[in-house]
PDB file of N, CA and C in Angstrom:
ATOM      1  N   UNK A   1       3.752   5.618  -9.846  1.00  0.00           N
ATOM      2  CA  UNK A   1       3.663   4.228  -9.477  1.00  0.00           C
ATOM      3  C   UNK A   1       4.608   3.465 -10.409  1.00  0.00           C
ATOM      4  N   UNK A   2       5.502   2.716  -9.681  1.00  0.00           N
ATOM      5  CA  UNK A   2       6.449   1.376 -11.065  1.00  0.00           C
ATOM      6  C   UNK A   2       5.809   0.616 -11.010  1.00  0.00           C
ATOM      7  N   UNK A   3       5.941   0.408 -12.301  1.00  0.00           N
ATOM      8  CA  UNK A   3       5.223  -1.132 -13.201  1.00  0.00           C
ATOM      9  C   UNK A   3       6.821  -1.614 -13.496  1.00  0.00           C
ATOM     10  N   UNK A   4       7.026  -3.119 -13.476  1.00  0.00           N
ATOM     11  CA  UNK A   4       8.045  -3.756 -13.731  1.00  0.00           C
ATOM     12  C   UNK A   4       7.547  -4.574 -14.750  1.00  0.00           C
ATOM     13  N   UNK A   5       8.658  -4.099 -15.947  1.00  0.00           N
ATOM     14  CA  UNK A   5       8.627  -5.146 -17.458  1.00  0.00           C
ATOM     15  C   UNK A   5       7.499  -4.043 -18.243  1.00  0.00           C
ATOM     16  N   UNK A   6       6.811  -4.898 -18.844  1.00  0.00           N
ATOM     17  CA  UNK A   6       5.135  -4.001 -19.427  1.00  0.00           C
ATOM     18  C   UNK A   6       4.223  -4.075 -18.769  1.00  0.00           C
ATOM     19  N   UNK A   7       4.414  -4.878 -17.678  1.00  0.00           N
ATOM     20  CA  UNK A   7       3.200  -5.087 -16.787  1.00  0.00           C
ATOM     21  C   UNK A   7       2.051  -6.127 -16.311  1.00  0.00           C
ATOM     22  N   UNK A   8       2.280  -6.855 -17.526  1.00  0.00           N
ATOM     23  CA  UNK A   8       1.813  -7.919 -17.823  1.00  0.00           C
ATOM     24  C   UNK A   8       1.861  -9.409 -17.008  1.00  0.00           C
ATOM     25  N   UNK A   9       2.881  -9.133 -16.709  1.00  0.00           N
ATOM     26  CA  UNK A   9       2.579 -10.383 -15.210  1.00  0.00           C
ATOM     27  C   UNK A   9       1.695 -10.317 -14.459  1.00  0.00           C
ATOM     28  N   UNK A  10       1.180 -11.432 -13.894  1.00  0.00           N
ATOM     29  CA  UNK A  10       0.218 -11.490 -13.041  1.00  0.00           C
ATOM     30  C   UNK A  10       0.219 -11.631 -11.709  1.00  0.00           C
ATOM     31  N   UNK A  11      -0.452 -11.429 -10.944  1.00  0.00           N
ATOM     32  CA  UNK A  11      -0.455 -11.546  -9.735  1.00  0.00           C
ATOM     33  C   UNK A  11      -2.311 -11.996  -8.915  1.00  0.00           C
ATOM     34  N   UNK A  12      -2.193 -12.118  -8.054  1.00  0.00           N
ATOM     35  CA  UNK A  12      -3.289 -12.655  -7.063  1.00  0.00           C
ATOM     36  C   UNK A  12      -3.436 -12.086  -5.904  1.00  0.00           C
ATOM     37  N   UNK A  13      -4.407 -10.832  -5.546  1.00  0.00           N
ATOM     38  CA  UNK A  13      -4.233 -10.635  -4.266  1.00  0.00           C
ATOM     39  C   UNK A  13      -5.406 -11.053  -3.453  1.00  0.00           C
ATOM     40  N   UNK A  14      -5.280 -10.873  -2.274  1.00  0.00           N
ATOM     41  CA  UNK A  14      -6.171 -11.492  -0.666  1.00  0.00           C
ATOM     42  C   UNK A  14      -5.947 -10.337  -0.086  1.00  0.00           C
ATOM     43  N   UNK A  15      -7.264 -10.405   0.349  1.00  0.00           N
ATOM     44  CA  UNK A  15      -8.308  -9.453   1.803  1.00  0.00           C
ATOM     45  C   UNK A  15      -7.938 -10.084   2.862  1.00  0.00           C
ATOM     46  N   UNK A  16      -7.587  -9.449   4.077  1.00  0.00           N
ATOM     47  CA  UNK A  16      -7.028 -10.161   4.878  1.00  0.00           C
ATOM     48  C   UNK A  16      -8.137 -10.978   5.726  1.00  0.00           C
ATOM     49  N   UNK A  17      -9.318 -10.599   6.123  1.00  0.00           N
ATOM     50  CA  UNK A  17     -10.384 -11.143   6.558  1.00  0.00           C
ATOM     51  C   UNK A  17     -10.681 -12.472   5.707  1.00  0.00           C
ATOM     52  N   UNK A  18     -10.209 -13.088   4.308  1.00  0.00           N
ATOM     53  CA  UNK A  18     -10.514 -14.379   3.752  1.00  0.00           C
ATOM     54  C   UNK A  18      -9.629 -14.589   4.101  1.00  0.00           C
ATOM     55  N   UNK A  19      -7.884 -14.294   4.086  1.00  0.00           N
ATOM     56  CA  UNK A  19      -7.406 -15.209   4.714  1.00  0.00           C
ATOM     57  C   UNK A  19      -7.239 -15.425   6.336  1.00  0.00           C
ATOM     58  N   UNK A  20      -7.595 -14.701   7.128  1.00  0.00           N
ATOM     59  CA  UNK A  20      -7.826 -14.919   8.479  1.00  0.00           C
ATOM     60  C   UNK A  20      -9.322 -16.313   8.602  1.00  0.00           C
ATOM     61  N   UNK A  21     -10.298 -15.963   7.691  1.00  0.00           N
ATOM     62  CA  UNK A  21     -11.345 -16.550   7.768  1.00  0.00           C
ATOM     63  C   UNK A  21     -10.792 -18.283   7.135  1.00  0.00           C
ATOM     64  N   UNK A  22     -10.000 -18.757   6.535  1.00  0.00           N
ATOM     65  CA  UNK A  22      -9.349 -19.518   5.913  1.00  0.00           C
ATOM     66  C   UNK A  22      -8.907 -20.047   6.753  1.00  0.00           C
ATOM     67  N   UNK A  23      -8.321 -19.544   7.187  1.00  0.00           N
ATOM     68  CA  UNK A  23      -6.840 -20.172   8.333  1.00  0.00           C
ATOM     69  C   UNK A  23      -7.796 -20.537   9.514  1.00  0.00           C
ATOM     70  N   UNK A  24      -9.160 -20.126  10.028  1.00  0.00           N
ATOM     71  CA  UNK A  24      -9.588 -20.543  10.796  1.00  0.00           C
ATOM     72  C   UNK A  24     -10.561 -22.185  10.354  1.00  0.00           C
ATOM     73  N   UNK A  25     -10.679 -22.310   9.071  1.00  0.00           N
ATOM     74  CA  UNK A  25     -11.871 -22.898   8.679  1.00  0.00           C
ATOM     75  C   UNK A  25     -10.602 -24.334   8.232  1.00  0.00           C
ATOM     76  N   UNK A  26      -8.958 -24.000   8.291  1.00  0.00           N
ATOM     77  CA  UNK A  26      -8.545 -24.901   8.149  1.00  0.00           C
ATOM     78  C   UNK A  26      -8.172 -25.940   9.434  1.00  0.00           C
ATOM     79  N   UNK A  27      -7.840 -24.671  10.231  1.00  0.00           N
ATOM     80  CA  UNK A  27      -7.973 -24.945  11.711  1.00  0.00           C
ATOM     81  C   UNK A  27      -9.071 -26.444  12.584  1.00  0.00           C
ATOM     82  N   UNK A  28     -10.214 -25.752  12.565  1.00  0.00           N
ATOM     83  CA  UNK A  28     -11.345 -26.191  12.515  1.00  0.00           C
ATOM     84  C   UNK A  28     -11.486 -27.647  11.844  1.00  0.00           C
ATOM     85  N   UNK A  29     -10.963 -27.970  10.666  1.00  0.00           N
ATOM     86  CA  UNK A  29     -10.945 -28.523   9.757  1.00  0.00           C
ATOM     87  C   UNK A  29     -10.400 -30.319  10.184  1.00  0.00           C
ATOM     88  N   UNK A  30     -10.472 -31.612   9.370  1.00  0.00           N
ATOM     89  CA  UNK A  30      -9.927 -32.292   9.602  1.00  0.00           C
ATOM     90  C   UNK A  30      -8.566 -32.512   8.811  1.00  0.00           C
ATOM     91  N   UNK A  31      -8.953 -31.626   7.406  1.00  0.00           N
ATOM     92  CA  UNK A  31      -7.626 -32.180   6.447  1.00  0.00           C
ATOM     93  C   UNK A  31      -6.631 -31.676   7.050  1.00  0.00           C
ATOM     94  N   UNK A  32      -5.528 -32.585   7.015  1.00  0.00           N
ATOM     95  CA  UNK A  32      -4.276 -32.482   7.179  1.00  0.00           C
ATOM     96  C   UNK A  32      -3.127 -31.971   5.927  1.00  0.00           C
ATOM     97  N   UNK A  33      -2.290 -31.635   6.480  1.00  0.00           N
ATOM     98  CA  UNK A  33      -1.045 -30.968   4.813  1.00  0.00           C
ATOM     99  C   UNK A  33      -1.165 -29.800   4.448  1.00  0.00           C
ATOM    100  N   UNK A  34      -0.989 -29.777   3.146  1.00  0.00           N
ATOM    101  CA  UNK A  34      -0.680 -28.317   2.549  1.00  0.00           C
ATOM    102  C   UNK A  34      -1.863 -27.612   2.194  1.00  0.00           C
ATOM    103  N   UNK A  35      -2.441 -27.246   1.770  1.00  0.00           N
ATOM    104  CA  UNK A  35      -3.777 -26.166   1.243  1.00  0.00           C
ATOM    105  C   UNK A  35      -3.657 -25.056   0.959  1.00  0.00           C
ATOM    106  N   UNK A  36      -3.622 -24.890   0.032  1.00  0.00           N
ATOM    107  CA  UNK A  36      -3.555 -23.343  -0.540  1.00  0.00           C
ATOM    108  C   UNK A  36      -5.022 -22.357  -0.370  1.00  0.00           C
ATOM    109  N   UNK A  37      -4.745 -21.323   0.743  1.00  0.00           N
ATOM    110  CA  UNK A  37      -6.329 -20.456   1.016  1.00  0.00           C
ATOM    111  C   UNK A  37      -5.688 -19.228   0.258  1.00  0.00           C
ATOM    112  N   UNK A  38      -5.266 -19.059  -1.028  1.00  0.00           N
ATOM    113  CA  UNK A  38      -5.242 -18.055  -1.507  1.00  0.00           C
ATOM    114  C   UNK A  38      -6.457 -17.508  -1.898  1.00  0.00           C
ATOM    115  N   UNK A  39      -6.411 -16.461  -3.204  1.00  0.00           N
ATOM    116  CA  UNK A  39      -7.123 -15.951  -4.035  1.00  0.00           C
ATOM    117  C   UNK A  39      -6.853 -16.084  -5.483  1.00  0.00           C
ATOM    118  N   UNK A  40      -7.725 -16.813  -6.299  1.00  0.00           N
ATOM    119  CA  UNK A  40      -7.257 -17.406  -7.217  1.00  0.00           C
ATOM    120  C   UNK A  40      -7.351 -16.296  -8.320  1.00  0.00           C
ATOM    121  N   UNK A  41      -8.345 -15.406  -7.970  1.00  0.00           N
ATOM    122  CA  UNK A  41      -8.302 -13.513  -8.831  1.00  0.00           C
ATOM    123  C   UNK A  41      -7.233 -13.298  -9.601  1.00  0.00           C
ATOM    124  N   UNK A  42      -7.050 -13.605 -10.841  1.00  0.00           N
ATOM    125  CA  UNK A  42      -5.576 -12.663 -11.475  1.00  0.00           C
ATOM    126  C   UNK A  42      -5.829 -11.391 -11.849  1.00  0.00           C
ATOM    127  N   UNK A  43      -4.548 -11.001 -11.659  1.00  0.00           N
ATOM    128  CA  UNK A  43      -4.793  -9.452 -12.331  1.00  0.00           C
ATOM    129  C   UNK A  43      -3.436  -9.224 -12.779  1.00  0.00           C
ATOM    130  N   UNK A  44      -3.189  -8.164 -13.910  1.00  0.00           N
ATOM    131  CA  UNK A  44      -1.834  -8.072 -14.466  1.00  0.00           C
ATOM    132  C   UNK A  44      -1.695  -6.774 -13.523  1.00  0.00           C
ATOM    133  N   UNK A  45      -0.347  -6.376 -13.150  1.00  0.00           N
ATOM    134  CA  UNK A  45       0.400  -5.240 -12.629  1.00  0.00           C
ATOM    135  C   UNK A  45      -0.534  -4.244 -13.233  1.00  0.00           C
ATOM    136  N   UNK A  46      -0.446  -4.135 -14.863  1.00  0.00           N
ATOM    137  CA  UNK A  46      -1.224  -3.025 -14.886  1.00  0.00           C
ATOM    138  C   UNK A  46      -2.671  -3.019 -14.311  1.00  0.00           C
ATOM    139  N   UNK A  47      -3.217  -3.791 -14.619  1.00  0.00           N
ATOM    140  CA  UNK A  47      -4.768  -3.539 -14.262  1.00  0.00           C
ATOM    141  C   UNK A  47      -4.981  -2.869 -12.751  1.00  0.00           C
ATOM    142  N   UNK A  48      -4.110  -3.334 -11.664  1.00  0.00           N
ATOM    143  CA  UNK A  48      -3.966  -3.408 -10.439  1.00  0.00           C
ATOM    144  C   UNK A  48      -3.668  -1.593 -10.714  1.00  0.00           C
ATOM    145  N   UNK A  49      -2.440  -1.120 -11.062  1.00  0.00           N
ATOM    146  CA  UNK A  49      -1.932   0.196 -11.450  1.00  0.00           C
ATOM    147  C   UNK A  49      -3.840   1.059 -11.707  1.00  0.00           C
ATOM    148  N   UNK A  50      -4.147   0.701 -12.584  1.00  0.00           N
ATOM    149  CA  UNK A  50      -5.438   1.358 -13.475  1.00  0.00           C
ATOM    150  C   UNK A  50      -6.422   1.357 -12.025  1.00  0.00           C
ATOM    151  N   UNK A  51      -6.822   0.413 -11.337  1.00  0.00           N
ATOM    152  CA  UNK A  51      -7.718   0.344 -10.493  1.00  0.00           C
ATOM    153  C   UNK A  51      -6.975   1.361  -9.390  1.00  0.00           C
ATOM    154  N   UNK A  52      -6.113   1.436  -9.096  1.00  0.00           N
ATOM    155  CA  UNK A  52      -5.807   2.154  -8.024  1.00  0.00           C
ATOM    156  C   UNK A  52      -5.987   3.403  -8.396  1.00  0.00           C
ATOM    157  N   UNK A  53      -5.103   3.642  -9.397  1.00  0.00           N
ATOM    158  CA  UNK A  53      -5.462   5.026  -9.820  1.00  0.00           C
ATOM    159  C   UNK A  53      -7.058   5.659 -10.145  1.00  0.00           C
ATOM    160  N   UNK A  54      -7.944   5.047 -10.467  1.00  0.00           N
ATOM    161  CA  UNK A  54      -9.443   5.245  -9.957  1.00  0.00           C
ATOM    162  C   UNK A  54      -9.484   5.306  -9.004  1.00  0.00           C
ATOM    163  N   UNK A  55      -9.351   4.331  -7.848  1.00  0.00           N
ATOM    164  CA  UNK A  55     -10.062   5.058  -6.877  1.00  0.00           C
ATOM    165  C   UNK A  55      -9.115   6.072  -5.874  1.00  0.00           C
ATOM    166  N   UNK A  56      -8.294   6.198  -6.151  1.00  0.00           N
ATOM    167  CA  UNK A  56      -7.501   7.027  -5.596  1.00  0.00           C
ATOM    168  C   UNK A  56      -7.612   8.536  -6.069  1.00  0.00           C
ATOM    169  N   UNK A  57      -8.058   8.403  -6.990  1.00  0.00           N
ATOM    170  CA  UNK A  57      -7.840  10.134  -8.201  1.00  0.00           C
ATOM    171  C   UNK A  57      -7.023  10.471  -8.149  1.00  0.00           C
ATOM    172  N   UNK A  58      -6.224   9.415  -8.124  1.00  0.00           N
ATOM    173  CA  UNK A  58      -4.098  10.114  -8.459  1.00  0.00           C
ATOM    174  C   UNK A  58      -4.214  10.535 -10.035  1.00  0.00           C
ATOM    175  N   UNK A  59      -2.762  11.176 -10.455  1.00  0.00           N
ATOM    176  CA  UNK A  59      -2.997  11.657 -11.700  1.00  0.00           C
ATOM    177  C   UNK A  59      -2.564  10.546 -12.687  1.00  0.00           C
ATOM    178  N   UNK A  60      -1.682   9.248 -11.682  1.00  0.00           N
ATOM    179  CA  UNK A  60      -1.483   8.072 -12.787  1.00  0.00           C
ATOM    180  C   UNK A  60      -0.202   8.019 -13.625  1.00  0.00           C
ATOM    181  N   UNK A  61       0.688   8.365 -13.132  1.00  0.00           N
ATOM    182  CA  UNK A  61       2.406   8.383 -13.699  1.00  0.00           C
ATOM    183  C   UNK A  61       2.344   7.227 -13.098  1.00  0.00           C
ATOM    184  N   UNK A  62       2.909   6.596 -14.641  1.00  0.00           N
ATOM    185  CA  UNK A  62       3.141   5.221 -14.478  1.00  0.00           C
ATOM    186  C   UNK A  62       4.646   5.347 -14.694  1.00  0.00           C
ATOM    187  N   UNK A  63       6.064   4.601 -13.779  1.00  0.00           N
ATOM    188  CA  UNK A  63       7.033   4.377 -14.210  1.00  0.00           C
ATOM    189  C   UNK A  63       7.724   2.858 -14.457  1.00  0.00           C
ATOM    190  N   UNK A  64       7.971   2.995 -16.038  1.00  0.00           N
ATOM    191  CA  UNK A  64       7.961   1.587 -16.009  1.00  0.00           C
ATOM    192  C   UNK A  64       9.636   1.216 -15.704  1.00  0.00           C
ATOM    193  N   UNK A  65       9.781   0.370 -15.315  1.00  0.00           N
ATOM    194  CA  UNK A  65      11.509  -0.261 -14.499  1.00  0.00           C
ATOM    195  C   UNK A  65      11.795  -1.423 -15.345  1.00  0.00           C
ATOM    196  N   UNK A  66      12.463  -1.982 -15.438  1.00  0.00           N
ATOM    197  CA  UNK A  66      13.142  -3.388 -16.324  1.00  0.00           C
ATOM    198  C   UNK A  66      12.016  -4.475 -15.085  1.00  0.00           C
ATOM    199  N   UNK A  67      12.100  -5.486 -15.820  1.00  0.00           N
ATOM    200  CA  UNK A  67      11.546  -6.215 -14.804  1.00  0.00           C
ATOM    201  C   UNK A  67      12.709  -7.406 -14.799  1.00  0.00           C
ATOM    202  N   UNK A  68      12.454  -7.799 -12.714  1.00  0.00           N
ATOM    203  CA  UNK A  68      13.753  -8.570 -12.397  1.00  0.00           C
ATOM    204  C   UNK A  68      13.631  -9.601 -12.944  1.00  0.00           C
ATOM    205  N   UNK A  69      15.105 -10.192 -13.113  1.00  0.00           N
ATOM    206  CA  UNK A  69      15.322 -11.825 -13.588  1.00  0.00           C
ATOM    207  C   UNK A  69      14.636 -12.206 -13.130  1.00  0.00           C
ATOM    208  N   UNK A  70      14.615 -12.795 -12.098  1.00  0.00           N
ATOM    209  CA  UNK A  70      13.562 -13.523 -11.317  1.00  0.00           C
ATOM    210  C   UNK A  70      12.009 -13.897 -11.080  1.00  0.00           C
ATOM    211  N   UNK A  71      11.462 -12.368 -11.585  1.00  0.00           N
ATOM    212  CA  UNK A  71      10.077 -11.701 -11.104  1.00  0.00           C
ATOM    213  C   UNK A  71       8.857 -13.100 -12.499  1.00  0.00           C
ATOM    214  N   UNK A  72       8.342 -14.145 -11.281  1.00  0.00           N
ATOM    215  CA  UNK A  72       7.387 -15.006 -12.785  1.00  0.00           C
ATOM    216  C   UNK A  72       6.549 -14.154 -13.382  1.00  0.00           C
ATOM    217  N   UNK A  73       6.289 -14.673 -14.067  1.00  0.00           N
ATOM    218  CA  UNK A  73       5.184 -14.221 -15.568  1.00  0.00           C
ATOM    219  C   UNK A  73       3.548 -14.520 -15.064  1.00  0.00           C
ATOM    220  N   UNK A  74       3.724 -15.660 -13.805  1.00  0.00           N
ATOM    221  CA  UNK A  74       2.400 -15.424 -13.514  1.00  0.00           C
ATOM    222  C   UNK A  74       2.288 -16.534 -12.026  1.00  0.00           C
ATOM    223  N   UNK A  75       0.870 -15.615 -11.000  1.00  0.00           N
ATOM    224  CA  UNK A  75       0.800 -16.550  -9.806  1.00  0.00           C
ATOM    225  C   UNK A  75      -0.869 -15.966  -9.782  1.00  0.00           C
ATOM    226  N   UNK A  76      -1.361 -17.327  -9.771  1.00  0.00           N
ATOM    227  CA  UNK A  76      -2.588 -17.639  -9.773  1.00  0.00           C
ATOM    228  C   UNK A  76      -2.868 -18.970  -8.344  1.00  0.00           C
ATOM    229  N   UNK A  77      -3.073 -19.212  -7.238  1.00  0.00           N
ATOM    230  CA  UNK A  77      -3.077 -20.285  -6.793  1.00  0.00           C
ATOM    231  C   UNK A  77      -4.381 -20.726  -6.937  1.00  0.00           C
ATOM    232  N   UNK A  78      -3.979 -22.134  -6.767  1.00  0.00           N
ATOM    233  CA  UNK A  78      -4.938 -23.245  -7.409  1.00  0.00           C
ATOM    234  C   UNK A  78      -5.710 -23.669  -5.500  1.00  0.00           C
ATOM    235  N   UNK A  79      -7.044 -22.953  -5.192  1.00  0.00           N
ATOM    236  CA  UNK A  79      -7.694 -23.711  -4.195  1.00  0.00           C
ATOM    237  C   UNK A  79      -8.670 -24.431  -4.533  1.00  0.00           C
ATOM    238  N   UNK A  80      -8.461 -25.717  -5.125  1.00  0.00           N
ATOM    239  CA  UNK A  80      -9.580 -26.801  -5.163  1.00  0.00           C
ATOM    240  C   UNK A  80      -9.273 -27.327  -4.051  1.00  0.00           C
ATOM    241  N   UNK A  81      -8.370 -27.157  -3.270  1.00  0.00           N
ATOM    242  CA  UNK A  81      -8.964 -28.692  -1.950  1.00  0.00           C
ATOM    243  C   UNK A  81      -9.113 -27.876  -0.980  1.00  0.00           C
ATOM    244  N   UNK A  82      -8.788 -26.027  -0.953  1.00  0.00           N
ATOM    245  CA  UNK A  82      -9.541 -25.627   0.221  1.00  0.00           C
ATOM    246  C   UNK A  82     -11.616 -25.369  -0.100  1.00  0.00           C
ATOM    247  N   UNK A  83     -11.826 -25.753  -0.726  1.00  0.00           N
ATOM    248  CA  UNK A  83     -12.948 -25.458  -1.702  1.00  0.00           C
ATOM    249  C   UNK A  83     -13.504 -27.096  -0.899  1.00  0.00           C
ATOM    250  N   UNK A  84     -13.180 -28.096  -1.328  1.00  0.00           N
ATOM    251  CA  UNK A  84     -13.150 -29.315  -1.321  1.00  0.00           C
ATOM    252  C   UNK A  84     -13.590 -29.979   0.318  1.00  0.00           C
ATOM    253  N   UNK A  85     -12.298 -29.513   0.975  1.00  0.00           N
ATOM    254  CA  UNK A  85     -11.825 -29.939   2.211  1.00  0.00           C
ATOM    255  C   UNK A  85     -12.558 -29.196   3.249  1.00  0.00           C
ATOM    256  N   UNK A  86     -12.353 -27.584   3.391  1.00  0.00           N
ATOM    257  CA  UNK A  86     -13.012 -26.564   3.801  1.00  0.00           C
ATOM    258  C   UNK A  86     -14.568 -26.246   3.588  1.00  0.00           C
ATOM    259  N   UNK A  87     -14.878 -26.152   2.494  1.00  0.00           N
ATOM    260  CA  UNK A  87     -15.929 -25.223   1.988  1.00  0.00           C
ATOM    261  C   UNK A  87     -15.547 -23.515   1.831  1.00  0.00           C
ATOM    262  N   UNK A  88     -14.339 -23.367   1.875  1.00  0.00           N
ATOM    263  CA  UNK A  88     -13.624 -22.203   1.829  1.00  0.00           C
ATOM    264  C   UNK A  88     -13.307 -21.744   0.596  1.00  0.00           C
ATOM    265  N   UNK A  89     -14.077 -20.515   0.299  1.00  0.00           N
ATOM    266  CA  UNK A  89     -12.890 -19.434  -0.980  1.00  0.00           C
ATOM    267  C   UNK A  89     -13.262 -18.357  -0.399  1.00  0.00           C
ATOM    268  N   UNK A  90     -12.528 -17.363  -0.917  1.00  0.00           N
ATOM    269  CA  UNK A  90     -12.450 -15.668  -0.549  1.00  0.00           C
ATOM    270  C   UNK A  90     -13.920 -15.096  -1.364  1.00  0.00           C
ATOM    271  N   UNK A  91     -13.847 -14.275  -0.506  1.00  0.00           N
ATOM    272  CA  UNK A  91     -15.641 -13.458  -0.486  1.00  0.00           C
ATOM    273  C   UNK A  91     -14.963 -12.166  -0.982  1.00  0.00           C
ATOM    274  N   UNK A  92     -14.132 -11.483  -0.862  1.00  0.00           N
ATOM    275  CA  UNK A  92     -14.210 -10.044  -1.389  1.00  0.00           C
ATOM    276  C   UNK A  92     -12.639 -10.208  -2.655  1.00  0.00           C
ATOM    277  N   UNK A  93     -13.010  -9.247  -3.235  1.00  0.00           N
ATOM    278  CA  UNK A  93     -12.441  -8.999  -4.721  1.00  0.00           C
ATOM    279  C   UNK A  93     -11.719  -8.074  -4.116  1.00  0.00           C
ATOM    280  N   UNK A  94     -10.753  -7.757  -5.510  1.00  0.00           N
ATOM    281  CA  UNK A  94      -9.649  -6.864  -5.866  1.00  0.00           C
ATOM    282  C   UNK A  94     -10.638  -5.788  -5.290  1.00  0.00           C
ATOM    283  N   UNK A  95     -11.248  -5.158  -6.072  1.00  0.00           N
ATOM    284  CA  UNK A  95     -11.885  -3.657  -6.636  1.00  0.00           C
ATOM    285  C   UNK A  95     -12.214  -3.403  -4.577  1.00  0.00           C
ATOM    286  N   UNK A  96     -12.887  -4.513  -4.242  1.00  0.00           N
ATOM    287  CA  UNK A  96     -13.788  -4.325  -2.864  1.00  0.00           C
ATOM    288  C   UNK A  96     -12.541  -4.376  -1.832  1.00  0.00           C
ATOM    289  N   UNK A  97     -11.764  -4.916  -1.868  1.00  0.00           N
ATOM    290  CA  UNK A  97     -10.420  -4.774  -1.028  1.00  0.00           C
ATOM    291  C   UNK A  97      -9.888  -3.529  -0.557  1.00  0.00           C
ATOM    292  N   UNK A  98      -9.367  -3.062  -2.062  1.00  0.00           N
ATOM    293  CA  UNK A  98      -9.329  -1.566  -2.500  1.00  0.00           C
ATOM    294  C   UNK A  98      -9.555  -0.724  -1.869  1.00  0.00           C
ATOM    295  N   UNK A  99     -10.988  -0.768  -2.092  1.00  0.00           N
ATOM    296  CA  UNK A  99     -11.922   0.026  -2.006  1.00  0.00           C
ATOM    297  C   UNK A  99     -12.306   0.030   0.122  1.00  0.00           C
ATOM    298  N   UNK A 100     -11.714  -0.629   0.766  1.00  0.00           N
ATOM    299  CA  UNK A 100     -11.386  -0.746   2.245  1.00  0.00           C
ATOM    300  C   UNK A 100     -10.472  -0.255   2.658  1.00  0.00           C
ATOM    301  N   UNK A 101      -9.214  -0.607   1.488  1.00  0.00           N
ATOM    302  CA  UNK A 101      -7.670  -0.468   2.247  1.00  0.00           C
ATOM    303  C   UNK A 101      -6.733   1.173   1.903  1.00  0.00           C
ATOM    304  N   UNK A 102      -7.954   1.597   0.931  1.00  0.00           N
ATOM    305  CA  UNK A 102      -7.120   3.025   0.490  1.00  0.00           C
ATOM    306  C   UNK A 102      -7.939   4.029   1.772  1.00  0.00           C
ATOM    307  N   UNK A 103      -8.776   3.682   1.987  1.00  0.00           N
ATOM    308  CA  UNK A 103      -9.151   5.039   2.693  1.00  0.00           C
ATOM    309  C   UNK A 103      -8.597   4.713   4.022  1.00  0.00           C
ATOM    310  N   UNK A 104      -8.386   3.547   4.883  1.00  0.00           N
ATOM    311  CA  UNK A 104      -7.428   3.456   5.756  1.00  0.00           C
ATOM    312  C   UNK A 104      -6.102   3.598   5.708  1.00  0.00           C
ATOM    313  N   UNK A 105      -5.044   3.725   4.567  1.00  0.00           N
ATOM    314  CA  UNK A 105      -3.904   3.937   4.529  1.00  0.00           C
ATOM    315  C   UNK A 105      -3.926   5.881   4.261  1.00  0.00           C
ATOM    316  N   UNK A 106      -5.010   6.007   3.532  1.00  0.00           N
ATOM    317  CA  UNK A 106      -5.072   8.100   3.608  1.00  0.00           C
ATOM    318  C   UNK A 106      -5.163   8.301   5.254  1.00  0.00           C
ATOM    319  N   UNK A 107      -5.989   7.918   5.979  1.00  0.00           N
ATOM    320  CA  UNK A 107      -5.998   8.304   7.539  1.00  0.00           C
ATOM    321  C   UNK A 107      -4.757   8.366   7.909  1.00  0.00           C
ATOM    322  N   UNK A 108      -4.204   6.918   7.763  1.00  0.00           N
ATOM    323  CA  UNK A 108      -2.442   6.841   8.140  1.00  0.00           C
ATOM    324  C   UNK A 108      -1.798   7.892   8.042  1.00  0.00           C
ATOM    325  N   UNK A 109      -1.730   8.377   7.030  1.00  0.00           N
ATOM    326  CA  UNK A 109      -0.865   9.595   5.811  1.00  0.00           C
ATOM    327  C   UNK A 109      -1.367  10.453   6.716  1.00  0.00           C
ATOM    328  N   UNK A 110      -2.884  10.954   6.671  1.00  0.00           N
ATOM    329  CA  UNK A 110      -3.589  12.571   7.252  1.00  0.00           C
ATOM    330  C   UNK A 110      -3.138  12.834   8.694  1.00  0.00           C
ATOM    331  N   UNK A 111      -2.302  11.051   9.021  1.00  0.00           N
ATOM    332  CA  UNK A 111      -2.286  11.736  10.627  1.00  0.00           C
ATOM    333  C   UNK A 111      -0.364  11.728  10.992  1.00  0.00           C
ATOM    334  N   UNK A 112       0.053  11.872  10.160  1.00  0.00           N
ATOM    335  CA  UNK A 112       1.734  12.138   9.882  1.00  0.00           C
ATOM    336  C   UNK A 112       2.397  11.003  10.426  1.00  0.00           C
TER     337      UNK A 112
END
């Protein structure tokens, strides 16, 4: 697996069912504009690396790469006004995501 830099940047991921469930509840919704229905969850590259490799029972070669000019140091989005506006935040976590999306991507793989 590459890790870019030490790893340490952050990131934010989403279950696709909160943001499908989001996008409907903004829908629905009266506020108008921008709204962020992210997942406000940080996690550094590595941690993300460490969790996978649990539940995966890979053996965990980590390769680390330069990390790009570009690549920020950190993305966390801020949903107070889907919270606010909605009554909307995300219901499932990193670990529980995971823990959905690896054994559907092995089927993928088992079936060539």
């Amino acid at each position: 697996m590459t890790i870019y830099g030490d790893g340490t940047q952050t990131r934010s991921f989403q279950y696709v069912s909160d943001l499908v469930n989001g996008l409907v509840a903004l829908m629905d919704g009266e506020h108008t504009g921008p709204i962020n229905i992210g997942n406000p969850g940080e996690f550094t590259m590595l941690e993300l690396a460490e969790i996978i490799i649990e539940l995966t029972g890979s053996p965990g070669v980590l390769i680390h790469e330069s990390l790009p000019r570009d690549d920020p140091k950190q993305r966390q989005p801020d949903i107070t006004l889907a919270k606010q506006h909605l009554g909307w935040e995300p219901a499932i976590q990193l670990r529980e995501g995971l823990e959905k999306t690896i054994p559907y991507f092995a089927e993928l793989l088992a079936r060539g």
